[in-house]
N, C-alpha and C. Protein backbone atom coordinates (compact mmCIF):
# COMPACT_ATOMS: atom_id res chain seq x y z
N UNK A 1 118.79 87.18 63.50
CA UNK A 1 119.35 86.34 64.55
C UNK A 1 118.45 85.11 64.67
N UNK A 2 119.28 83.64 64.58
CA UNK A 2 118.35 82.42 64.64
C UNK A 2 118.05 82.62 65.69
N UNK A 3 117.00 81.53 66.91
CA UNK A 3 116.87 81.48 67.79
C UNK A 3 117.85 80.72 68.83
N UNK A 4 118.28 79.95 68.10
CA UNK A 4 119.80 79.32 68.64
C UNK A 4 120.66 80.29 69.88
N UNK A 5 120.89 81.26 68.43
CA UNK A 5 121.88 82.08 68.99
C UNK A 5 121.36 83.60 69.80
N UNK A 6 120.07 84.02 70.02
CA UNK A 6 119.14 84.28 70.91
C UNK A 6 119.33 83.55 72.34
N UNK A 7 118.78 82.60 72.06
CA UNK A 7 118.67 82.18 73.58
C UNK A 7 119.69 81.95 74.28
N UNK A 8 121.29 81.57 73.32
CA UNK A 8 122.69 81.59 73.88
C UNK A 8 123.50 82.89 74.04
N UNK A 9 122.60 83.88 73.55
CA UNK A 9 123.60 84.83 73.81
C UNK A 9 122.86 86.40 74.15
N UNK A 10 121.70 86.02 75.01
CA UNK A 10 120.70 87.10 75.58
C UNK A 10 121.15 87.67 76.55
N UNK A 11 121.21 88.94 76.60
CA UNK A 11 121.81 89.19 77.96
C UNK A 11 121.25 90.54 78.68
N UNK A 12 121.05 91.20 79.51
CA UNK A 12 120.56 92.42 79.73
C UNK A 12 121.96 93.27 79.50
N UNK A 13 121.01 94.68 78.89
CA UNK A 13 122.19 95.82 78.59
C UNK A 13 121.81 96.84 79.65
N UNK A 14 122.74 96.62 80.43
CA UNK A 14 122.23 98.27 81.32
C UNK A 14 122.47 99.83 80.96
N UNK A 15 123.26 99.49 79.71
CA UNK A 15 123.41 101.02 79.93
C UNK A 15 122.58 101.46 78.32
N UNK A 16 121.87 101.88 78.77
CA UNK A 16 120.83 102.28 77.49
C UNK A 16 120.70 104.25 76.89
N UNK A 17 120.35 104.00 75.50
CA UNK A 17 120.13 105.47 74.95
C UNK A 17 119.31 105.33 73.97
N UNK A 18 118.70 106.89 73.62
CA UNK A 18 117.88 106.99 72.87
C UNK A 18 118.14 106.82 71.39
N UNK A 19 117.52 105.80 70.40
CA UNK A 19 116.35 106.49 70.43
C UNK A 19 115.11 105.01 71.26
N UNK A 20 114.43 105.22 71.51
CA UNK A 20 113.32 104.49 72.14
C UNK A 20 113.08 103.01 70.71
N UNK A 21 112.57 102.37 70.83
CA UNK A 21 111.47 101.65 70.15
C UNK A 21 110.83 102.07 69.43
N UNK A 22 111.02 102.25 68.11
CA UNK A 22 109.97 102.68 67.53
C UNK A 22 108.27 102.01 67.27
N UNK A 23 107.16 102.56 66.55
CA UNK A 23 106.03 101.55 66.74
C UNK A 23 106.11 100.17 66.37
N UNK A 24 106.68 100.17 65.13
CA UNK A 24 106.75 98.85 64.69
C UNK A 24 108.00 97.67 65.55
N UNK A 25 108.85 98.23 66.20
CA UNK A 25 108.99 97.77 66.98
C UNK A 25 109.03 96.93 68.09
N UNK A 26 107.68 98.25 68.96
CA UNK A 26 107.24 97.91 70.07
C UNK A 26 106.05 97.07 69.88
N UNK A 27 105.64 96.89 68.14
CA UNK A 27 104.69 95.77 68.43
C UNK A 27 105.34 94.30 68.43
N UNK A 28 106.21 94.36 67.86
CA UNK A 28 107.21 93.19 67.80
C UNK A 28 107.09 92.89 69.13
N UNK A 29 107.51 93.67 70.43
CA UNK A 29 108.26 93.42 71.16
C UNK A 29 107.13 92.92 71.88
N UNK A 30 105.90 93.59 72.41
CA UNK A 30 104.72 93.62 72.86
C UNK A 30 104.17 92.14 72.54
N UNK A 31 104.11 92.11 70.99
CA UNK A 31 103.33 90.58 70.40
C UNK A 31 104.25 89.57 70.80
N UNK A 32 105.23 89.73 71.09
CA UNK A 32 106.28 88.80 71.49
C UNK A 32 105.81 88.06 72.71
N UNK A 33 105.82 89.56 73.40
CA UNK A 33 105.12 88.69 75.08
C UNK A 33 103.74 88.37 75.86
N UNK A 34 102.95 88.33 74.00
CA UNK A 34 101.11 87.75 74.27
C UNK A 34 101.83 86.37 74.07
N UNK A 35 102.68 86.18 73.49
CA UNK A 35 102.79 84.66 73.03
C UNK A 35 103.35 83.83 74.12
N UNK A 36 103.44 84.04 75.19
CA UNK A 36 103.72 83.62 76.30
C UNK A 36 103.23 82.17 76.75
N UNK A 37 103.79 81.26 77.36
CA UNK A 37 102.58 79.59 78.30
C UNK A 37 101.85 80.96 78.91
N UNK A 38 100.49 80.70 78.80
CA UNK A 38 99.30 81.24 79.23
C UNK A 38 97.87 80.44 79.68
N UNK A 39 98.18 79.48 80.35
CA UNK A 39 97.10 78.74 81.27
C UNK A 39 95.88 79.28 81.21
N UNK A 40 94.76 78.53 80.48
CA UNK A 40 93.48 79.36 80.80
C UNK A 40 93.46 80.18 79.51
N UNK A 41 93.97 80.74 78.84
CA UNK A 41 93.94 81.96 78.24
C UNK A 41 93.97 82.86 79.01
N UNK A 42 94.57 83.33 80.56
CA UNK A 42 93.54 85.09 80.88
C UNK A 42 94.61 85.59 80.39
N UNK A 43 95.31 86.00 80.19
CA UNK A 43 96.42 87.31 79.83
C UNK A 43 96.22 88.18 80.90
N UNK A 44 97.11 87.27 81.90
CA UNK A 44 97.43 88.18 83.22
C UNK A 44 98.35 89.12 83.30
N UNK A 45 98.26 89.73 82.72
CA UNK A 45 99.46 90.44 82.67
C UNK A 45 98.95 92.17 82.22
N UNK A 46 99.75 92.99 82.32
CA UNK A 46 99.37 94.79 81.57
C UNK A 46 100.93 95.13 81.19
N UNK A 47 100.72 96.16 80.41
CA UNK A 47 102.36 96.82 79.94
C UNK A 47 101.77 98.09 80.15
N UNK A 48 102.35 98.63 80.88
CA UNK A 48 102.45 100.31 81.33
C UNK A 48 103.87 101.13 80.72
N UNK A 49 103.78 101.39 79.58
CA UNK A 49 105.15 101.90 78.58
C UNK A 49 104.84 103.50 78.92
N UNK A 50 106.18 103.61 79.54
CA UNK A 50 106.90 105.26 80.08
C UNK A 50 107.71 105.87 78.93
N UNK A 51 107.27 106.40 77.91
CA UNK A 51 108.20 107.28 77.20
C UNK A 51 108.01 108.97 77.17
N UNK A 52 109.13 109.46 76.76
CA UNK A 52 109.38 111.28 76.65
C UNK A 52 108.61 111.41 77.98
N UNK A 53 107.13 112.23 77.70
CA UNK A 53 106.52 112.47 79.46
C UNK A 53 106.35 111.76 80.34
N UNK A 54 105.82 110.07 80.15
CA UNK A 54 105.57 109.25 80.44
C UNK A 54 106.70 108.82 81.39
N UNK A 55 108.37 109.32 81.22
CA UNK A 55 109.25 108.90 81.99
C UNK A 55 109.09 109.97 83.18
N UNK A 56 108.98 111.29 82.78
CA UNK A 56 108.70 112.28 83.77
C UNK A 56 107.91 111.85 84.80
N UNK A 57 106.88 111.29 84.48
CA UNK A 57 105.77 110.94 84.73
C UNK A 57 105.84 109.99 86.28
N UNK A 58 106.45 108.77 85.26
CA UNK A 58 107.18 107.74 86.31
C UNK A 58 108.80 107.76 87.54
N UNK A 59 109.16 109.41 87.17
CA UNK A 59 109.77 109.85 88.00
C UNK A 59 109.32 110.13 89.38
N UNK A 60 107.78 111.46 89.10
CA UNK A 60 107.43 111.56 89.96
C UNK A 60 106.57 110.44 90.78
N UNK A 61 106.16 109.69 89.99
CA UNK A 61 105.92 108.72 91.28
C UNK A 61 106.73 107.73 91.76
N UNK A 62 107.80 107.73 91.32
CA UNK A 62 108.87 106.99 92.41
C UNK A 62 109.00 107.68 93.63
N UNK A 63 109.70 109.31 93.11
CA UNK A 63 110.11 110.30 94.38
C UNK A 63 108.66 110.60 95.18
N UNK A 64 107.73 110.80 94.51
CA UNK A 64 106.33 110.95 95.66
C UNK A 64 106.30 109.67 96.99
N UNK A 65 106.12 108.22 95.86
CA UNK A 65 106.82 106.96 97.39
C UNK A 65 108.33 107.04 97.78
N UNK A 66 108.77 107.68 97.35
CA UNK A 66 110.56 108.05 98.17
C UNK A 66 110.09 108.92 99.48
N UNK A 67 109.46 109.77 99.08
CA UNK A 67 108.84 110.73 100.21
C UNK A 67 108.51 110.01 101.37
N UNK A 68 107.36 109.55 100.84
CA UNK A 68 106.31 108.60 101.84
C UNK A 68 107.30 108.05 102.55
N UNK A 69 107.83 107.43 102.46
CA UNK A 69 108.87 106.31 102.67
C UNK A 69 109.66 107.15 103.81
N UNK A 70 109.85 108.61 103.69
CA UNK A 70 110.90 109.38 104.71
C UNK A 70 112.25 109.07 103.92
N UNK A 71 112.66 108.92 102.31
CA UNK A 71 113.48 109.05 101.96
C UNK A 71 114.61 110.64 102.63
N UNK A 72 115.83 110.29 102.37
CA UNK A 72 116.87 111.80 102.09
C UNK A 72 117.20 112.26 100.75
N UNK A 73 117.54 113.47 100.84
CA UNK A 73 118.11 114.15 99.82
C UNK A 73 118.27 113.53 98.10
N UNK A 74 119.34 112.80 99.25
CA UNK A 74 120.10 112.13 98.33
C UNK A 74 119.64 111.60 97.00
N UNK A 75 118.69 110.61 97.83
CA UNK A 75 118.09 109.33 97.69
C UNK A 75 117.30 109.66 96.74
N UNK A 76 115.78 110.76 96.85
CA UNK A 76 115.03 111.93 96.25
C UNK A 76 115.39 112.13 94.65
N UNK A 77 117.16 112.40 94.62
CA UNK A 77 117.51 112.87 93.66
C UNK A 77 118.00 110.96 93.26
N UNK A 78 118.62 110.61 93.27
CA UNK A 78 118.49 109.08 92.41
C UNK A 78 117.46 108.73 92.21
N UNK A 79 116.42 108.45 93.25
CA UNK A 79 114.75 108.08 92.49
C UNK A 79 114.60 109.11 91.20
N UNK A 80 114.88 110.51 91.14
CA UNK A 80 114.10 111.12 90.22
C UNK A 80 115.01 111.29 88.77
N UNK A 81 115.77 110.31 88.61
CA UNK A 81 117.05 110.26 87.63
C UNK A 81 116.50 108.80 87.01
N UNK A 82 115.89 107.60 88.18
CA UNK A 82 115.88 106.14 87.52
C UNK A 82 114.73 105.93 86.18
N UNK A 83 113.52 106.62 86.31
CA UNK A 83 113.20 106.30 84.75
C UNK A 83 114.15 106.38 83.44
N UNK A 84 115.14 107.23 83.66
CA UNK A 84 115.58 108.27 82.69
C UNK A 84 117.29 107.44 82.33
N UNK A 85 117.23 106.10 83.10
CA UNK A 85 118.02 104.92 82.51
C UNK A 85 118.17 104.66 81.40
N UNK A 86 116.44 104.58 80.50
CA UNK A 86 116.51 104.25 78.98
C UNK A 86 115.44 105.03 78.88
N UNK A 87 115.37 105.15 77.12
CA UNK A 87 114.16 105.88 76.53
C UNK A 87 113.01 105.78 76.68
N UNK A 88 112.53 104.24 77.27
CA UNK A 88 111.44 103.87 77.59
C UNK A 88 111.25 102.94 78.74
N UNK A 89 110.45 102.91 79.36
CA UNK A 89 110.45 101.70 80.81
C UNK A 89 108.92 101.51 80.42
N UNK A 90 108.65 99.82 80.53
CA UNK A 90 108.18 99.49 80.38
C UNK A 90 107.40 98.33 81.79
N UNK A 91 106.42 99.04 82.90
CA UNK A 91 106.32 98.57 83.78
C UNK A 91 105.47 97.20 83.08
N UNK A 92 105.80 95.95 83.50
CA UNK A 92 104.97 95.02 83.72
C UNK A 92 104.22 94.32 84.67
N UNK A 93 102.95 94.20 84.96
CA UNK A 93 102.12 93.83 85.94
C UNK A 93 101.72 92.63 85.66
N UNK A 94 101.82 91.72 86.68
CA UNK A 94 100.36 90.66 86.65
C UNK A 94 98.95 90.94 87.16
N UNK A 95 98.23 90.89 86.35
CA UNK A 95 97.06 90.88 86.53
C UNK A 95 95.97 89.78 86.74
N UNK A 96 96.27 89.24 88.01
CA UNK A 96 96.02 88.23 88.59
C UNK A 96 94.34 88.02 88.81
N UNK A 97 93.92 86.78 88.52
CA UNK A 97 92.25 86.10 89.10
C UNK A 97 91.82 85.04 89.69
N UNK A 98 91.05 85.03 89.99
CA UNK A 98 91.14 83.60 90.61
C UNK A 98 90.06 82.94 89.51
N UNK A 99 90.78 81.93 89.67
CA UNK A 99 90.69 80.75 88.94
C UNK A 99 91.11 78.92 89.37
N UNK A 100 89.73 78.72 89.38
CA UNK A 100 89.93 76.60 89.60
C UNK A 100 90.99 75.99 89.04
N UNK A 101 91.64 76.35 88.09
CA UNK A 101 92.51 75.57 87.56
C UNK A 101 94.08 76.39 87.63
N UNK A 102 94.07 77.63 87.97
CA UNK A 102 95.30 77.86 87.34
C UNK A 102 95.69 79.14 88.94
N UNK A 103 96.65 78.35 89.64
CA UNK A 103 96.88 79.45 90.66
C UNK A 103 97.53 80.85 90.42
N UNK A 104 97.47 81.42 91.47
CA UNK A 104 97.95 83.03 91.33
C UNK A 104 99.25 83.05 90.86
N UNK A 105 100.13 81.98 91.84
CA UNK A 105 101.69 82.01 91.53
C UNK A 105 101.90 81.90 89.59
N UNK A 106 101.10 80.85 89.08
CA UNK A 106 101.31 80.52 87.55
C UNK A 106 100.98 81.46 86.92
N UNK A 107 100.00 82.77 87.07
CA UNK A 107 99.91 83.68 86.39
C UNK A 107 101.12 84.72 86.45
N UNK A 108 101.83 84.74 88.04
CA UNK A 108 102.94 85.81 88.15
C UNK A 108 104.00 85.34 87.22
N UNK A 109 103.82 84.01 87.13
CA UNK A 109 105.16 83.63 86.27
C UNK A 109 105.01 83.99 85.10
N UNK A 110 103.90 83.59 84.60
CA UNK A 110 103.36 83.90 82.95
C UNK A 110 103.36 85.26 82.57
N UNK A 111 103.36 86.56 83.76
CA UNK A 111 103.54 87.85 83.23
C UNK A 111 105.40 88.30 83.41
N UNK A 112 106.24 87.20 83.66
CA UNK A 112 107.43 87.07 84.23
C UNK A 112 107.90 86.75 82.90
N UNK A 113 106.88 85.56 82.59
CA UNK A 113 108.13 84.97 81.03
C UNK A 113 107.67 86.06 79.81
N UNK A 114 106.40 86.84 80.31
CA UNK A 114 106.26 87.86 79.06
C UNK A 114 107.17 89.15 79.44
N UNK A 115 107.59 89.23 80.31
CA UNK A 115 109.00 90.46 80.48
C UNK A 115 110.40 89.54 79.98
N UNK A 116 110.64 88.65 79.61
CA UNK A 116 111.75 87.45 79.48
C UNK A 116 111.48 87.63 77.99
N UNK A 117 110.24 87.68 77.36
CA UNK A 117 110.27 87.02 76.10
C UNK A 117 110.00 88.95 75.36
N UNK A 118 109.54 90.31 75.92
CA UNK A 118 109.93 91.30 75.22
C UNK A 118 111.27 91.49 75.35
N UNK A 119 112.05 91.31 76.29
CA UNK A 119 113.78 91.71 76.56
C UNK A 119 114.30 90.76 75.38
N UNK A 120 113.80 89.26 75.37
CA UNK A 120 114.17 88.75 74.15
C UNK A 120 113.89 89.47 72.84
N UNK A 121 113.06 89.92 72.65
CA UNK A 121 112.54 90.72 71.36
C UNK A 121 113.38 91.73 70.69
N UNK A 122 113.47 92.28 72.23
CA UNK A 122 114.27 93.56 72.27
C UNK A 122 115.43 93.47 71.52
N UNK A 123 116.09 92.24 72.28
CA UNK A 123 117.83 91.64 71.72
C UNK A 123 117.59 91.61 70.28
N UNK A 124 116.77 90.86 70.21
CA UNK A 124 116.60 90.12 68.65
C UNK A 124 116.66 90.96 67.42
N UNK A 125 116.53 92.23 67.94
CA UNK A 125 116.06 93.72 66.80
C UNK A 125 117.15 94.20 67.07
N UNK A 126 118.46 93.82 67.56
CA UNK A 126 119.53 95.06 67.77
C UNK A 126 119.24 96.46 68.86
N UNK A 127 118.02 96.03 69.53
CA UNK A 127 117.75 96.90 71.13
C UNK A 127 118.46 96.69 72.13
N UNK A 128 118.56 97.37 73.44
CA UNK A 128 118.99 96.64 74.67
C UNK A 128 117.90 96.46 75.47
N UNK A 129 117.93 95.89 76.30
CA UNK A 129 116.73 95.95 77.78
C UNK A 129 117.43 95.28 78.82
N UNK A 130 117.21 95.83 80.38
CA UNK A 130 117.34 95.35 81.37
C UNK A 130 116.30 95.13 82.20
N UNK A 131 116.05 94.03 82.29
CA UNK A 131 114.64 94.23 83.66
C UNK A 131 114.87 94.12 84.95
N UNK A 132 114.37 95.45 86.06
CA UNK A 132 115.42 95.58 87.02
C UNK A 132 113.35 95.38 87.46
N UNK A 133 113.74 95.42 89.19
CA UNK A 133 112.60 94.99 89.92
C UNK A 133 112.78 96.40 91.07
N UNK A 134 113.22 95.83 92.14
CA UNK A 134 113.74 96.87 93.17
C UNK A 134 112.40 96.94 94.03
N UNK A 135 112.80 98.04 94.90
CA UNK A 135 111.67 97.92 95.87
C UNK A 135 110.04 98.73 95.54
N UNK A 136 110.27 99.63 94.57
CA UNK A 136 109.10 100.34 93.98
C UNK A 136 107.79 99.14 93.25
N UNK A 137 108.58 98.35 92.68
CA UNK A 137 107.66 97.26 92.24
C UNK A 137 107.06 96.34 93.16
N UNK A 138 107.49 96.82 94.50
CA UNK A 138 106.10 96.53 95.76
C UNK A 138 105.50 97.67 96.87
N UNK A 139 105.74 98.94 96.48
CA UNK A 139 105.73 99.74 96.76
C UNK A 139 103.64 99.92 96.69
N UNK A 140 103.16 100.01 97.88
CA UNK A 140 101.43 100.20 97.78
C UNK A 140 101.72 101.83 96.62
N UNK A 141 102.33 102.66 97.77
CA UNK A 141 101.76 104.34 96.64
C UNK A 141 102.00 103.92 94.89
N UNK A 142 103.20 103.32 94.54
CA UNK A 142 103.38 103.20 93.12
C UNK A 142 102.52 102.65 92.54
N UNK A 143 101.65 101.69 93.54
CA UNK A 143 101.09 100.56 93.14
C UNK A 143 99.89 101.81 92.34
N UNK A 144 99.06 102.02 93.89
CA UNK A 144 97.84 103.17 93.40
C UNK A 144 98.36 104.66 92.64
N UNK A 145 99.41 104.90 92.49
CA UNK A 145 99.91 106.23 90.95
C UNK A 145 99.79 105.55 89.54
N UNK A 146 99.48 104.23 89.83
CA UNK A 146 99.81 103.89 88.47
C UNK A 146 98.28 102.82 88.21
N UNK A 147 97.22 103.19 89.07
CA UNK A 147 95.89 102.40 89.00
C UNK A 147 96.16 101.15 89.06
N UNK A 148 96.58 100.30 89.81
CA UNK A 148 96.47 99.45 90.17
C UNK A 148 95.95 98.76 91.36
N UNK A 149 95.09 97.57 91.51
CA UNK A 149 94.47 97.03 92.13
C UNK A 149 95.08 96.16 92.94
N UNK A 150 94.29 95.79 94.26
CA UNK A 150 95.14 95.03 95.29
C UNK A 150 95.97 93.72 94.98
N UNK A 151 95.15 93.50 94.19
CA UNK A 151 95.96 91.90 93.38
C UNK A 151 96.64 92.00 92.92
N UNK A 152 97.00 93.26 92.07
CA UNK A 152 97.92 93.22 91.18
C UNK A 152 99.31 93.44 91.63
N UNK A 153 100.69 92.53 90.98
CA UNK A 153 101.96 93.00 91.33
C UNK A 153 102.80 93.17 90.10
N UNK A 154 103.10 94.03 90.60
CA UNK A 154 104.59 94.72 89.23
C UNK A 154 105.49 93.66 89.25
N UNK A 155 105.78 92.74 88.14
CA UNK A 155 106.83 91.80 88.16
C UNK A 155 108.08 92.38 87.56
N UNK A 156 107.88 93.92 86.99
CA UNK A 156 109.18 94.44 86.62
C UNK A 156 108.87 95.46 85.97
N UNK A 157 110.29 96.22 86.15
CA UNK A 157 110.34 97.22 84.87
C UNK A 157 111.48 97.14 83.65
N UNK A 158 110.72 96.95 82.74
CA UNK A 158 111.54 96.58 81.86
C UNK A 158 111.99 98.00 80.84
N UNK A 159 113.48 98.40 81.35
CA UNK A 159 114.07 99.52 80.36
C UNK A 159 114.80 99.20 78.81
N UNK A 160 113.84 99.77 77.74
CA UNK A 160 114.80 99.40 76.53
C UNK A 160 114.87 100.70 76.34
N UNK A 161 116.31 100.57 75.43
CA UNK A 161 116.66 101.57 74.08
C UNK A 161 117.83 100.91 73.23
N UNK A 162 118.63 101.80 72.71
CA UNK A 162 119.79 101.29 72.21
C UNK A 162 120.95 100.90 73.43
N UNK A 163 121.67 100.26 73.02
CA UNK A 163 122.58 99.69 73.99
C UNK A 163 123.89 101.06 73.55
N UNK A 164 124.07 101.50 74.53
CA UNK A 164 125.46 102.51 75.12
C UNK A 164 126.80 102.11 74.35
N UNK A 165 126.88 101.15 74.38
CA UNK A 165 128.21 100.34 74.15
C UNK A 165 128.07 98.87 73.73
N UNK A 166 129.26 98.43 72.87
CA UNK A 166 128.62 96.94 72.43
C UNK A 166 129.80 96.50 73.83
N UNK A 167 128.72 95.36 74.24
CA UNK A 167 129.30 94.66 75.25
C UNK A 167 129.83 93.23 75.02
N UNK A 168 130.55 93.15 75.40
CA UNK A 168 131.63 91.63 75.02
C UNK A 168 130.37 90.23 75.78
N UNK A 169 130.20 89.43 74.50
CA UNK A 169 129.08 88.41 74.88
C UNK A 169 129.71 87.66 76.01
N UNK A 170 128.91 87.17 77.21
CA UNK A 170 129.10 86.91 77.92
C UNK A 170 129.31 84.93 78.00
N UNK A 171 130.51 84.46 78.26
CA UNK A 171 130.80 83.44 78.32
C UNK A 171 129.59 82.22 78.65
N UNK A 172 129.09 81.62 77.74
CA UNK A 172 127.99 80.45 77.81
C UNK A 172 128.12 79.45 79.50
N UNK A 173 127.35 79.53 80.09
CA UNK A 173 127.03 78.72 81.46
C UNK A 173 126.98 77.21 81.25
N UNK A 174 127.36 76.57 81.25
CA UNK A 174 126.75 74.80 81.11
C UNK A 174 126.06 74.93 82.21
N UNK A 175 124.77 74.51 81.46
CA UNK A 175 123.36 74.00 82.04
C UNK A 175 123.28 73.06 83.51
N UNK A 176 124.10 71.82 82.93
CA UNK A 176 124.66 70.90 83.07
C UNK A 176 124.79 70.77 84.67
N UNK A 177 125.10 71.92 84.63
CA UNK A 177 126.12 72.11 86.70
C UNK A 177 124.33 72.22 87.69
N UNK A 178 123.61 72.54 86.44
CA UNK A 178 122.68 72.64 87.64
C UNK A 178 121.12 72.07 87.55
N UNK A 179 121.39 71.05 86.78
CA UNK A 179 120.47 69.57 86.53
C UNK A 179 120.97 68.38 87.23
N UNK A 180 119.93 67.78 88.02
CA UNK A 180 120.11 66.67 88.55
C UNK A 180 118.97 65.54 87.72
N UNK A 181 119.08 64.43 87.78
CA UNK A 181 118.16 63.27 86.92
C UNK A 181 117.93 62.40 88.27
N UNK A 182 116.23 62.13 87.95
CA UNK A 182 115.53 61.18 89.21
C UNK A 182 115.58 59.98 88.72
């Protein structure tokens, strides 16, 4: 796939199956999103990749902050089903510093366009990915189940596998409607 037709025709797949990413793959997908605008050099950013136990894993600490939270029943049982969307979830963090030249906000973005540019990766190999956010990715308990520090924020979780179904490409946006010139 050129890049042309990448960037015109990227789309998130929600409905995902196994098999996962394989290694060579996930370095594709991974090296994809060091190559990120990265101000400074820091590589603000971490990939926390949930596969086979690893999704188990990230079950129970959704439903542990579902708890906290005074979740129901219900609710309990959808938290402990959402890793298990795709073969792999791939939490992304910024890993934020301070720094003279380069504010906090520009690093959240820079670990933002590296979840933008593995989902691109993803596409590019015949994968799917959706990067969903929701309320767990500000959640303090998820924050500390998954060692993370006060600075740090989950800018997403990014689920790949194979895509469920081929989905009809989605009609091109003109840009156009939403550029203005000074």
């Amino acid at each position: 796939m050129d890049a042309k037709q990448l960037l015109l025709t990227r789309q998130s797949t929600p409905r995902l199956v196994a098999p996962a990413p394989n290694a060579e793959q996930l370095t594709f997908i991974l090296d994809a999103a060091a190559r990120v605008p990265d101000h400074g050099a820091l590589t603000p950013w971490e990939f926390i990749i949930a596969v086979d136990d690893g999704l188990a894993k990230l079950a129970d600490i959704f439903v542990d902050a579902a708890k906290k939270s005074g979740a129901d029943e219900a609710f309990l049982t959808k938290v402990s089903n959402m890793p298990y969307r795709a073969p792999m979830v791939i939490t992304v963090v910024a890993k934020t510093q301070t720094h003279d030249k380069v504010p906090v906000l520009e690093q959240h973005i820079a670990a933002g366009c590296a979840t933008m540019a593995m989902q691109q990766a993803a596409f590019s190999i015949g994968l799917g990915a959706v990067w969903r956010t929701g309320d767990f990715a500000f959640d303090a308990n998820v924050h500390q189940q998954l060692g993370l520090s006060e600075q740090d924020q989950i800018v997403g979780f990014l689920y790949v596998g194979m895509p469920a179904v081929k989905a009809p490409i989605k009609p091109l946006k003109n840009g156009q409607q939403y550029a203005r010139y000074l």
